[in-house]
Protein backbone atom coordinates (compact mmCIF):
# COMPACT_ATOMS: atom_id res chain seq x y z
CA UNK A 1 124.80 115.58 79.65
CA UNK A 2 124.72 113.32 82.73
CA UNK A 3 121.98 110.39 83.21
CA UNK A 4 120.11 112.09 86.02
CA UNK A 5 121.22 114.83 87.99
CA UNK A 6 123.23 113.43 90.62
CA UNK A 7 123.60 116.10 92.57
CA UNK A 8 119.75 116.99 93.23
CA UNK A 9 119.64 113.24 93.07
CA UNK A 10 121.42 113.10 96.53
CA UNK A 11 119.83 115.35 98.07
CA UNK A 12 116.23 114.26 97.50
CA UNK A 13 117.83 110.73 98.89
CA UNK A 14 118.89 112.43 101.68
CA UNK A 15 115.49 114.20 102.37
CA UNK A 16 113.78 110.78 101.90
CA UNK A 17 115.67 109.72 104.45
CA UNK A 18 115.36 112.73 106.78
CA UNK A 19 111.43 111.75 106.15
CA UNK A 20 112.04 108.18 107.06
CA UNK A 21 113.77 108.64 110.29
CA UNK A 22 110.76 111.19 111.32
CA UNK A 23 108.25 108.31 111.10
CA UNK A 24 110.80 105.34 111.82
CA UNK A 25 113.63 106.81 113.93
CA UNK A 26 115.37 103.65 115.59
CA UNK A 27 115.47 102.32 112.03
CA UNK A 28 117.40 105.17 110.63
CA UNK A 29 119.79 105.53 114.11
CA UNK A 30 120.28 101.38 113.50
CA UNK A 31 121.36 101.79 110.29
CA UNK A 32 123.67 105.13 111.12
CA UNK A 33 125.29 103.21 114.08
CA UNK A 34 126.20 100.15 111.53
CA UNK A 35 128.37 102.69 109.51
CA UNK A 36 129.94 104.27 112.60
CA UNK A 37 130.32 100.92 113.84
CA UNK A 38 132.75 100.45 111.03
CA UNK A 39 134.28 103.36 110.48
CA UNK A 40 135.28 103.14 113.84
CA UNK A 41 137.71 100.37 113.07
CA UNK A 42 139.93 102.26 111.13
CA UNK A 43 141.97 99.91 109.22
CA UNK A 44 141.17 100.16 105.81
CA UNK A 45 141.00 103.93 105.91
CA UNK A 46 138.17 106.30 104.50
CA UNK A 47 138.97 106.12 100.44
CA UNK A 48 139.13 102.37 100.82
CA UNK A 49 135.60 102.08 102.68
CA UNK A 50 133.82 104.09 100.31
CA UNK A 51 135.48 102.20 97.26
CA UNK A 52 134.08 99.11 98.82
CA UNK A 53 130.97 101.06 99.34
CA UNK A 54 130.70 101.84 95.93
CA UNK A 55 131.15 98.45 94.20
CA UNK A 56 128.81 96.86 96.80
CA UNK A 57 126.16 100.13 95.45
CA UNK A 58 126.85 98.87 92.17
CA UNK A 59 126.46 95.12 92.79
CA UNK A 60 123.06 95.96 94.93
CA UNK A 61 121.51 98.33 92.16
CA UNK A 62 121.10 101.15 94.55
CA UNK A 63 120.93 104.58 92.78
CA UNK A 64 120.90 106.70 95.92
CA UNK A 65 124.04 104.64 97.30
CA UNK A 66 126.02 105.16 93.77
CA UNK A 67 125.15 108.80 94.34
CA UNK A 68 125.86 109.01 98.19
CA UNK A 69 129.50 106.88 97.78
CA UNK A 70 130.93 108.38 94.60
CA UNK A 71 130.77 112.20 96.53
CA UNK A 72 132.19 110.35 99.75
CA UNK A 73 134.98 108.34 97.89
CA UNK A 74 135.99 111.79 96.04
CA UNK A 75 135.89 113.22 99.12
CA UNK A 76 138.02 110.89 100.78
CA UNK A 77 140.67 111.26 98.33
CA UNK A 78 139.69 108.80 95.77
CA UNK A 79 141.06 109.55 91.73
CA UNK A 80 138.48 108.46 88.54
CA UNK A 81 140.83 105.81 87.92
CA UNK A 82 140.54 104.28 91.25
CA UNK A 83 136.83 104.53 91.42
CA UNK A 84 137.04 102.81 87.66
CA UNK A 85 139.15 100.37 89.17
CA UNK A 86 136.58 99.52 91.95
CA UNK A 87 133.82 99.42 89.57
CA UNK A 88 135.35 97.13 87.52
CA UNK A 89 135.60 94.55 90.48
CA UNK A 90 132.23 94.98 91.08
CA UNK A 91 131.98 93.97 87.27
CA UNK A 92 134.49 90.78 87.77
CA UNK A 93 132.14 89.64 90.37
CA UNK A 94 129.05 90.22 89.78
CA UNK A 95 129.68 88.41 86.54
CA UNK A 96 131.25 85.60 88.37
CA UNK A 97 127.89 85.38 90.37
CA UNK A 98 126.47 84.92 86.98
CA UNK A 99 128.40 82.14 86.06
CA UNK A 100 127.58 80.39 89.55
CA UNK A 101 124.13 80.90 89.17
CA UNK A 102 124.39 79.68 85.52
CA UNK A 103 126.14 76.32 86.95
CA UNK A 104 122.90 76.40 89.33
CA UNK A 105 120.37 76.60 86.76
CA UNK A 106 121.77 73.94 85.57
CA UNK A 107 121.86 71.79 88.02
CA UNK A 108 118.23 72.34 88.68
CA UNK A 109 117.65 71.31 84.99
CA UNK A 110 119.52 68.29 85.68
CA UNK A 111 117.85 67.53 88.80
CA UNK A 112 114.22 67.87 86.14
CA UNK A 113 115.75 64.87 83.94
CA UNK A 114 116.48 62.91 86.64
CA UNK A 115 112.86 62.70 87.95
């Protein structure tokens, strides 16, 4: 048994969206042309764009991108183990973000004593 049902999952994100661009449509063209605009590009390659895709989805928390990246990266060519290996990145720093912002907090306690 999955978590949610991905599949229906992506496309009730991608009616959303079709509902979104009907009442804001230079919002949703803006944010289409930004992906064209680096697709466009060409060096990384499709597989390697969605992989970044995907950890950035992860990092960000954003269910309808984890659905919408993971079909585009298998698409693209990309194996389990190289979507695992992307996810774990996201992992490395997104808990390296933690420790900065632990080093922060702690700073700002420091800066408390001080005063």
């Amino acid at each position: 048994m999955h978590m949610i049902d991905w599949n229906t999952y992506r496309g009730q994100v991608t009616a959303g969206v079709g509902g979104l661009a009907r009442l804001s449509p230079d919002t949703v063209k803006g944010y289409g042309q930004l992906g064209q605009a680096n697709a466009r590009t060409g060096s990384l390659g499709a597989k390697m764009h969605e992989l970044i895709a995907l950890a950035v989805a992860i990092s960000l928390r954003c269910d309808g991108c984890i659905a919408t990246h993971t079909a585009e990266a298998k698409k693209a060519g990309a194996t389990k183990q190289e979507i695992a290996e992307a996810l774990g990145v996201a992992v490395s720093v997104n808990a390296g973000a933690a420790i900065v912002y632990s080093a922060r907090a702690l700073d700002a306690l420091d800066a408390l004593n001080e005063s």
